[in-house]
PDB file of N, CA and C in Angstrom:
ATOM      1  N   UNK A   1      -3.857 -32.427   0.988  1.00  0.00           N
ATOM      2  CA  UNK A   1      -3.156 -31.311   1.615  1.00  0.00           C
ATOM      3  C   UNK A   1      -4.149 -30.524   2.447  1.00  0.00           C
ATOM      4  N   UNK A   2      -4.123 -30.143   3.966  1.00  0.00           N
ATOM      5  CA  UNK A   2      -4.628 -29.691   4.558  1.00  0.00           C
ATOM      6  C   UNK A   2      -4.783 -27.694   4.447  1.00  0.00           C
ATOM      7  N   UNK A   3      -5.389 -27.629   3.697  1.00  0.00           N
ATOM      8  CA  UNK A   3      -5.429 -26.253   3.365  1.00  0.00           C
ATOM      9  C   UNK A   3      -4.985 -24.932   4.258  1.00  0.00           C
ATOM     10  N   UNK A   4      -5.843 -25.050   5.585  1.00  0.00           N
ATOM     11  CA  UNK A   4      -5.559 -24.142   6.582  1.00  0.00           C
ATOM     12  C   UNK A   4      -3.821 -23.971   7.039  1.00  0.00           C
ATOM     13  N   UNK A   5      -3.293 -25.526   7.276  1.00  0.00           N
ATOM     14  CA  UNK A   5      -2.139 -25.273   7.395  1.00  0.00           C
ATOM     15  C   UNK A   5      -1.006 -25.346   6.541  1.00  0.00           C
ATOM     16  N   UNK A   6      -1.420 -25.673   4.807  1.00  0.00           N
ATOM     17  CA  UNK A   6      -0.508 -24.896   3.894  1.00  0.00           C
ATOM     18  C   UNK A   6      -0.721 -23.267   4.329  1.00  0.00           C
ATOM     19  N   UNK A   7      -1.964 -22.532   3.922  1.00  0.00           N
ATOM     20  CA  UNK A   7      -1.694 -21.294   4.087  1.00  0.00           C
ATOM     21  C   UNK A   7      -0.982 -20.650   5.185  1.00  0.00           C
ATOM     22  N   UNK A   8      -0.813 -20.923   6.574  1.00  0.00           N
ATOM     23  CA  UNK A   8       0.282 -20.483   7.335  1.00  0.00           C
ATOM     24  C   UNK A   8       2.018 -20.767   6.773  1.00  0.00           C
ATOM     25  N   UNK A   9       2.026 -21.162   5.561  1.00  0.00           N
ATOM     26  CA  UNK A   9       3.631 -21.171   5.073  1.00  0.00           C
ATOM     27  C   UNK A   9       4.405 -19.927   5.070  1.00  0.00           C
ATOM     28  N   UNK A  10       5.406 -19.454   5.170  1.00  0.00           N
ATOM     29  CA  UNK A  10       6.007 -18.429   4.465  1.00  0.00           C
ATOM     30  C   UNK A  10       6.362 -18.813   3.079  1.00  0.00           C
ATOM     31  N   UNK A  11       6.330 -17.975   2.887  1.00  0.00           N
ATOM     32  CA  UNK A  11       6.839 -17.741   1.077  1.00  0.00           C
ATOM     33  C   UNK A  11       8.145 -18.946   0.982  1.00  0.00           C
ATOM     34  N   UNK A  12       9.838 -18.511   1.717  1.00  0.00           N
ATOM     35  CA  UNK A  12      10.450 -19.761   1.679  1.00  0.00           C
ATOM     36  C   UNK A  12       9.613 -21.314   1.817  1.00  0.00           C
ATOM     37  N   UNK A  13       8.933 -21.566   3.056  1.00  0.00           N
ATOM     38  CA  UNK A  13       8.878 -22.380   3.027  1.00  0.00           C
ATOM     39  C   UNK A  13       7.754 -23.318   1.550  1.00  0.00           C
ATOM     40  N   UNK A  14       6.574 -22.266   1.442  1.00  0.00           N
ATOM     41  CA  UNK A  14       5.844 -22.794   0.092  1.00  0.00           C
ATOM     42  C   UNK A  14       6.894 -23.067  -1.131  1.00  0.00           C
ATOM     43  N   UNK A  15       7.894 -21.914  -1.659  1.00  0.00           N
ATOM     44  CA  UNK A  15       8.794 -22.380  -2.356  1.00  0.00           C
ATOM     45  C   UNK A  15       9.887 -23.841  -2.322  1.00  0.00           C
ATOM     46  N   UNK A  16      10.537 -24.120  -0.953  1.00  0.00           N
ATOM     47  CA  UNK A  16      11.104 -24.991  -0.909  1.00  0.00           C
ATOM     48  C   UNK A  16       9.725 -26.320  -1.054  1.00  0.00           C
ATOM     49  N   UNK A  17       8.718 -25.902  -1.024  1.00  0.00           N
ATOM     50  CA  UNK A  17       7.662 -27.126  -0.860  1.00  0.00           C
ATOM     51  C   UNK A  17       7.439 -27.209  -2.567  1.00  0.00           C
ATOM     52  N   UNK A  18       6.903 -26.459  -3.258  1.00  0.00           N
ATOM     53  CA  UNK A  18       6.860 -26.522  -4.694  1.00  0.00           C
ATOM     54  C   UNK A  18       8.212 -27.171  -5.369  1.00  0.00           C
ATOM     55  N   UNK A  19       9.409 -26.809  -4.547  1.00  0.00           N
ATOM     56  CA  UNK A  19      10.594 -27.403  -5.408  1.00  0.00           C
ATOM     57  C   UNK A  19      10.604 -28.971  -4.955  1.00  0.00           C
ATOM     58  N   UNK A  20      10.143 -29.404  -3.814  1.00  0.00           N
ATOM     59  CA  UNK A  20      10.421 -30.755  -3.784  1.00  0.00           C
ATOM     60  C   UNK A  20       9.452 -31.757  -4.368  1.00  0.00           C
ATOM     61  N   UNK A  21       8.085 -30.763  -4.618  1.00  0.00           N
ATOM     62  CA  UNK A  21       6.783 -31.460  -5.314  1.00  0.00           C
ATOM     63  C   UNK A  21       7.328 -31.495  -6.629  1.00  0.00           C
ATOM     64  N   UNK A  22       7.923 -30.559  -7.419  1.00  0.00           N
ATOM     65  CA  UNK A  22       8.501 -30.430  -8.833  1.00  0.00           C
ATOM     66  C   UNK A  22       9.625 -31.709  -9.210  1.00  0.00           C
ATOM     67  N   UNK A  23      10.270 -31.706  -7.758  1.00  0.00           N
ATOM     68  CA  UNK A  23      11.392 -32.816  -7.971  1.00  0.00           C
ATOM     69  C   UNK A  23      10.997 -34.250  -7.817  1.00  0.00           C
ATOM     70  N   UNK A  24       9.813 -34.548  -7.511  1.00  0.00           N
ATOM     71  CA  UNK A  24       8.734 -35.941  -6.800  1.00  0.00           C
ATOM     72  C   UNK A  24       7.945 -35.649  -8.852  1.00  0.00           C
ATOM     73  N   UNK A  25       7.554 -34.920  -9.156  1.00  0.00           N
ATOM     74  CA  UNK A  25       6.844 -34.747 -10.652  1.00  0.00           C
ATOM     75  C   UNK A  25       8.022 -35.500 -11.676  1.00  0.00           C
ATOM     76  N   UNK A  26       9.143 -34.969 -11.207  1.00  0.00           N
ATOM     77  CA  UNK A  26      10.722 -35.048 -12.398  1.00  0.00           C
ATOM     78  C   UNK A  26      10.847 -36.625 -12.234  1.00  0.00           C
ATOM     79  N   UNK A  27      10.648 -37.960 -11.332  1.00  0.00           N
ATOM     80  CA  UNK A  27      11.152 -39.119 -11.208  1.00  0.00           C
ATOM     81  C   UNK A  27      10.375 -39.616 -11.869  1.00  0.00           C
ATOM     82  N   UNK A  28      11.115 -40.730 -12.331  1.00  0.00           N
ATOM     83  CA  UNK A  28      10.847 -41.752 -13.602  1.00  0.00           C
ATOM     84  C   UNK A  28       9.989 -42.624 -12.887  1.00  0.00           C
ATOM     85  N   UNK A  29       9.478 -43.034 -11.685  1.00  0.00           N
ATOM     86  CA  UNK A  29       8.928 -43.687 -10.598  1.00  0.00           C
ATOM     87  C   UNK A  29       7.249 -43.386 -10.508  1.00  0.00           C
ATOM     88  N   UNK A  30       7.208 -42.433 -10.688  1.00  0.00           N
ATOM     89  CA  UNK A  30       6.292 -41.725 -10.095  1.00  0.00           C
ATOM     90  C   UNK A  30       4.340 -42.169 -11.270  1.00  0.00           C
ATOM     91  N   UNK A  31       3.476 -43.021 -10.899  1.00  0.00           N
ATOM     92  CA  UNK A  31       2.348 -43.242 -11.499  1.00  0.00           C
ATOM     93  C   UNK A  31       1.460 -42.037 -11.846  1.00  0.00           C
ATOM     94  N   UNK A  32       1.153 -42.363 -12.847  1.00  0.00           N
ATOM     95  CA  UNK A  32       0.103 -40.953 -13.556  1.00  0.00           C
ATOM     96  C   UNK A  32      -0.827 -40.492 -12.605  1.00  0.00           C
ATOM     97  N   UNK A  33      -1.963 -41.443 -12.078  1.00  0.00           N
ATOM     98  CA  UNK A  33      -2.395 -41.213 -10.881  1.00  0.00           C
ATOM     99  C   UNK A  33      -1.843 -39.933  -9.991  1.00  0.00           C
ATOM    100  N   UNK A  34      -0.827 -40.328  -9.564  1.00  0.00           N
ATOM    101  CA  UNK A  34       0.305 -39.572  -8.343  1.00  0.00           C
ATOM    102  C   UNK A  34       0.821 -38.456  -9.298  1.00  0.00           C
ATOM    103  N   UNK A  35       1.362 -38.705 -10.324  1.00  0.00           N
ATOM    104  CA  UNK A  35       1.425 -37.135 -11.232  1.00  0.00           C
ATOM    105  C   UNK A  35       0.492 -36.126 -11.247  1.00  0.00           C
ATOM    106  N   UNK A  36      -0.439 -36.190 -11.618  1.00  0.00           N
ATOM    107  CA  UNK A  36      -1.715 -35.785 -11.039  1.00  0.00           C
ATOM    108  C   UNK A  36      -2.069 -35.103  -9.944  1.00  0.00           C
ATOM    109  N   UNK A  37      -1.888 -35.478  -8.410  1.00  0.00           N
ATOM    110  CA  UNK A  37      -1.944 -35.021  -7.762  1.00  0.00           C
ATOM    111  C   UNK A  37      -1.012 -34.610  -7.032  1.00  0.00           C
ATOM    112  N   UNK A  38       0.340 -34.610  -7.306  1.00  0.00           N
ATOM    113  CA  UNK A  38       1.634 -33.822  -6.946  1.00  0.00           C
ATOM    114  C   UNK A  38       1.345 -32.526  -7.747  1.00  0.00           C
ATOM    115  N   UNK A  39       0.677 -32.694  -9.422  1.00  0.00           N
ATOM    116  CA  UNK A  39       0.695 -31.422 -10.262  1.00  0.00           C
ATOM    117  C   UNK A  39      -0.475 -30.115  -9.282  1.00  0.00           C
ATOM    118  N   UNK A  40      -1.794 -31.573  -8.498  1.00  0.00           N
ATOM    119  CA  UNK A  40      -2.541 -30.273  -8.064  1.00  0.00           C
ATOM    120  C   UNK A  40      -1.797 -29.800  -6.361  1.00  0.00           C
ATOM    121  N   UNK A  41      -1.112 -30.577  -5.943  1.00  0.00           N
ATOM    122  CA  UNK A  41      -0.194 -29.798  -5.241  1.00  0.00           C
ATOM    123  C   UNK A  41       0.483 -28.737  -4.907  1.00  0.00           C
ATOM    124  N   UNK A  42       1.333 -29.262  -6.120  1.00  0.00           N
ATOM    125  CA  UNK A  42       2.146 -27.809  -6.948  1.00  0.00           C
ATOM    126  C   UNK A  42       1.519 -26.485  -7.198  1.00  0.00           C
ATOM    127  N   UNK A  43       0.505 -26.693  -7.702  1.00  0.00           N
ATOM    128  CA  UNK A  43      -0.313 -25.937  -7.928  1.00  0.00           C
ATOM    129  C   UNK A  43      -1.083 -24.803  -6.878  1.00  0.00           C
ATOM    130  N   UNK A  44      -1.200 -25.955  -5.586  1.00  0.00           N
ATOM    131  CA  UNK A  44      -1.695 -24.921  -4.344  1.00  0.00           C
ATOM    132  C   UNK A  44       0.093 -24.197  -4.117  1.00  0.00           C
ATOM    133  N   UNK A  45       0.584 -24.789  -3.992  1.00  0.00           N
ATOM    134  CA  UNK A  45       1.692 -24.090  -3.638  1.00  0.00           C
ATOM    135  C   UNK A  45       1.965 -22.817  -4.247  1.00  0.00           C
ATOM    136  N   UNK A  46       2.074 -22.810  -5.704  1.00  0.00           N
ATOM    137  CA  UNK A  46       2.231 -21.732  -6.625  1.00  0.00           C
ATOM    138  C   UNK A  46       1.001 -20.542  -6.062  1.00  0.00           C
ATOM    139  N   UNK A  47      -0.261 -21.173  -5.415  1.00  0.00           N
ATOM    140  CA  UNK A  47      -1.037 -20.104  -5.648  1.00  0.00           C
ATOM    141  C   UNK A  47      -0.928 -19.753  -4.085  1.00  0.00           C
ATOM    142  N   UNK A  48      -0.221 -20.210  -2.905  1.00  0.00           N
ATOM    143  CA  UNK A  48       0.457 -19.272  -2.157  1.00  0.00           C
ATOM    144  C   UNK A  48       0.833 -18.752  -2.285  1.00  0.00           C
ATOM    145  N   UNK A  49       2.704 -18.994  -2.471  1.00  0.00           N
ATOM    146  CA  UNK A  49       3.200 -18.388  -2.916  1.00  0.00           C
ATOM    147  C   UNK A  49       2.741 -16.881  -3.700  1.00  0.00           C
ATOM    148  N   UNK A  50       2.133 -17.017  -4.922  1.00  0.00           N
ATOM    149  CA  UNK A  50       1.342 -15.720  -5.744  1.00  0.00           C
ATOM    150  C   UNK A  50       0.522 -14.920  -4.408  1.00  0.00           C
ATOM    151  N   UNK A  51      -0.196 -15.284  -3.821  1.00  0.00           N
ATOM    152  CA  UNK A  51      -1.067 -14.564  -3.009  1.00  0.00           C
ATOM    153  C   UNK A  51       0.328 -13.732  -2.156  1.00  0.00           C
ATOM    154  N   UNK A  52       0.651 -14.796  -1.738  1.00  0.00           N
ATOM    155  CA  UNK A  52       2.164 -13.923  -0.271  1.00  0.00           C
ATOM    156  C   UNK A  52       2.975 -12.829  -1.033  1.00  0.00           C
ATOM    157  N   UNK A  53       3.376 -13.032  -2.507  1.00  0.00           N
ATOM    158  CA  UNK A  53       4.144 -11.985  -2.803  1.00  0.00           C
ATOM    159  C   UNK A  53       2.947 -10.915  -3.411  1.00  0.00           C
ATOM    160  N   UNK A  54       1.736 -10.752  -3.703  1.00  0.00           N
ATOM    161  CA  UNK A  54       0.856  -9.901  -4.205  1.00  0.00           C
ATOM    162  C   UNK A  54       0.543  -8.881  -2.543  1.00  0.00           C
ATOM    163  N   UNK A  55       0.538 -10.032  -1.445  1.00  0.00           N
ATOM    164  CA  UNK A  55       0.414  -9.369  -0.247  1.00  0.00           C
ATOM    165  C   UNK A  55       1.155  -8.571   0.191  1.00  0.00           C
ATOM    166  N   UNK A  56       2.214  -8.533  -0.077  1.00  0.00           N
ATOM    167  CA  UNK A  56       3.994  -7.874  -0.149  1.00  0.00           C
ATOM    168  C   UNK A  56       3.831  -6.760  -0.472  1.00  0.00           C
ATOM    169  N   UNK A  57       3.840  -6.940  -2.404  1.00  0.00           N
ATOM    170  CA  UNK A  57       3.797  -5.675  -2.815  1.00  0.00           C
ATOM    171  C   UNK A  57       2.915  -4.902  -2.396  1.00  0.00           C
ATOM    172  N   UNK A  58       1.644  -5.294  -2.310  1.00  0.00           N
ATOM    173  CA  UNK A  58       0.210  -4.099  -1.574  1.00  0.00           C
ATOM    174  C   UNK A  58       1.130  -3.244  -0.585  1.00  0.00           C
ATOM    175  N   UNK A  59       1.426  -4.067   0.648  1.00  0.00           N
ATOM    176  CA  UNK A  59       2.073  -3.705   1.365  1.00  0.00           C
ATOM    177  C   UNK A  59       3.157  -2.329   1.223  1.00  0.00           C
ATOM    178  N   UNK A  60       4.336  -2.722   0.142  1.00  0.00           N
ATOM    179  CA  UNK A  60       5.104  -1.601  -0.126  1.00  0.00           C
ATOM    180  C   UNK A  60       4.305  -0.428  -1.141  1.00  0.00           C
ATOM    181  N   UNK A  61       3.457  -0.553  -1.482  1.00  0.00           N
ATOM    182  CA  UNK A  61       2.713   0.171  -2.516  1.00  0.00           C
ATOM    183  C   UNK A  61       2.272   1.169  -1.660  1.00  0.00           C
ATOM    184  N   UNK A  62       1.276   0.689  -0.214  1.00  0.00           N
ATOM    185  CA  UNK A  62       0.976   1.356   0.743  1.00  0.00           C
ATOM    186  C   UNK A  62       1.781   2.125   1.536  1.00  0.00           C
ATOM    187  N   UNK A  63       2.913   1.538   1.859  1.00  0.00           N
ATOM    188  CA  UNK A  63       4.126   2.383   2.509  1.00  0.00           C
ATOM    189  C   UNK A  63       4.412   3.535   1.772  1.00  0.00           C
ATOM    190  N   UNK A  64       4.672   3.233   0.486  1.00  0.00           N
ATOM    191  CA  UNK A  64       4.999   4.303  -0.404  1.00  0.00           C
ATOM    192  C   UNK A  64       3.871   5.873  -0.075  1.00  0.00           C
ATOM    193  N   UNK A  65       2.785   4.952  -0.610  1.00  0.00           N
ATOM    194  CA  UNK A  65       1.851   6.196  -0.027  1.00  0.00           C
ATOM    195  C   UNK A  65       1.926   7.205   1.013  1.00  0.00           C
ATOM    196  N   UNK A  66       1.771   6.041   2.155  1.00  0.00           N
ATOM    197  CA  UNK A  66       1.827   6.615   3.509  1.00  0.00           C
ATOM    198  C   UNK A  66       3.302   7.506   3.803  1.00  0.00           C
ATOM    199  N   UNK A  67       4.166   6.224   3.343  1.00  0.00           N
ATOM    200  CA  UNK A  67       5.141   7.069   4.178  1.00  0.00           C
ATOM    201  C   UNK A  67       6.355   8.082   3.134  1.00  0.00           C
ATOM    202  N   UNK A  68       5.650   7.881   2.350  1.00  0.00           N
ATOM    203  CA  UNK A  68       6.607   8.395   1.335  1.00  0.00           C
ATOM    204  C   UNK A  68       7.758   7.942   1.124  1.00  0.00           C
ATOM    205  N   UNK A  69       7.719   6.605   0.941  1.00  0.00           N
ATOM    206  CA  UNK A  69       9.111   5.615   0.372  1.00  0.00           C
ATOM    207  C   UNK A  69       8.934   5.143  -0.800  1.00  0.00           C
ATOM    208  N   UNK A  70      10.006   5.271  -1.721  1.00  0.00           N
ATOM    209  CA  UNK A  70      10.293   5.199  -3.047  1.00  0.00           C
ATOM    210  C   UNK A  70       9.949   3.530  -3.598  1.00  0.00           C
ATOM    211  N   UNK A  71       8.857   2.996  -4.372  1.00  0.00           N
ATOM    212  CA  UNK A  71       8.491   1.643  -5.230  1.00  0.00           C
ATOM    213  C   UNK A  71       9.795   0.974  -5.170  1.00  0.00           C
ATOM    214  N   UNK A  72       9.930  -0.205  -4.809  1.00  0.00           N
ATOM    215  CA  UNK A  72      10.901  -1.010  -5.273  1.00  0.00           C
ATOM    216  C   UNK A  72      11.716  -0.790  -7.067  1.00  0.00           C
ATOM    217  N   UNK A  73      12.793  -0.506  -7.611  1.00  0.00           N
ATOM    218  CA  UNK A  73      13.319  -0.539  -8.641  1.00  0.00           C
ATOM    219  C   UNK A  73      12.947   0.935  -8.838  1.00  0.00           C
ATOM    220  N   UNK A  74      12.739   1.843  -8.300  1.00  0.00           N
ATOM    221  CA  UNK A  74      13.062   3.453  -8.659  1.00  0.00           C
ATOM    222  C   UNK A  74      14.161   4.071  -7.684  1.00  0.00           C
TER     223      UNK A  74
END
């Protein structure tokens, strides 16, 4: 997996990418070998994903500050 251009994903798209790596993990087909490296796949994906929504919240955390807008769920 080419690193630079996983990280340009959006959040949808890393998610729809983790669900089809999860669904390629789920087949009865699939060699340990290749389990393996679909799992470290998955894995970059998940840790997009985590980074993009941690980037998010900063984001609204900061707004809040700045602009005086209320935390998500208050």
């Amino acid at each position: 997996m080419a690193k630079r251009k996983e990280e340009k994903l959006s959040l949808e798209e890393a998610l729809g990418k983790l669900d089809e790596t999860i669904s390629r993990l789920q087949s009865d087909e699939v060699s340990l070998e290749e389990s393996f490296e679909l799992y470290k796949t998955g894995m970059d994906y998940v840790k997009i994903c985590s980074e993009t929504i941690d980037m998010v919240e900063k984001k609204v955390l900061m707004l809040n500050q700045e602009g005086n807008l209320n935390e998500l769920g208050e």
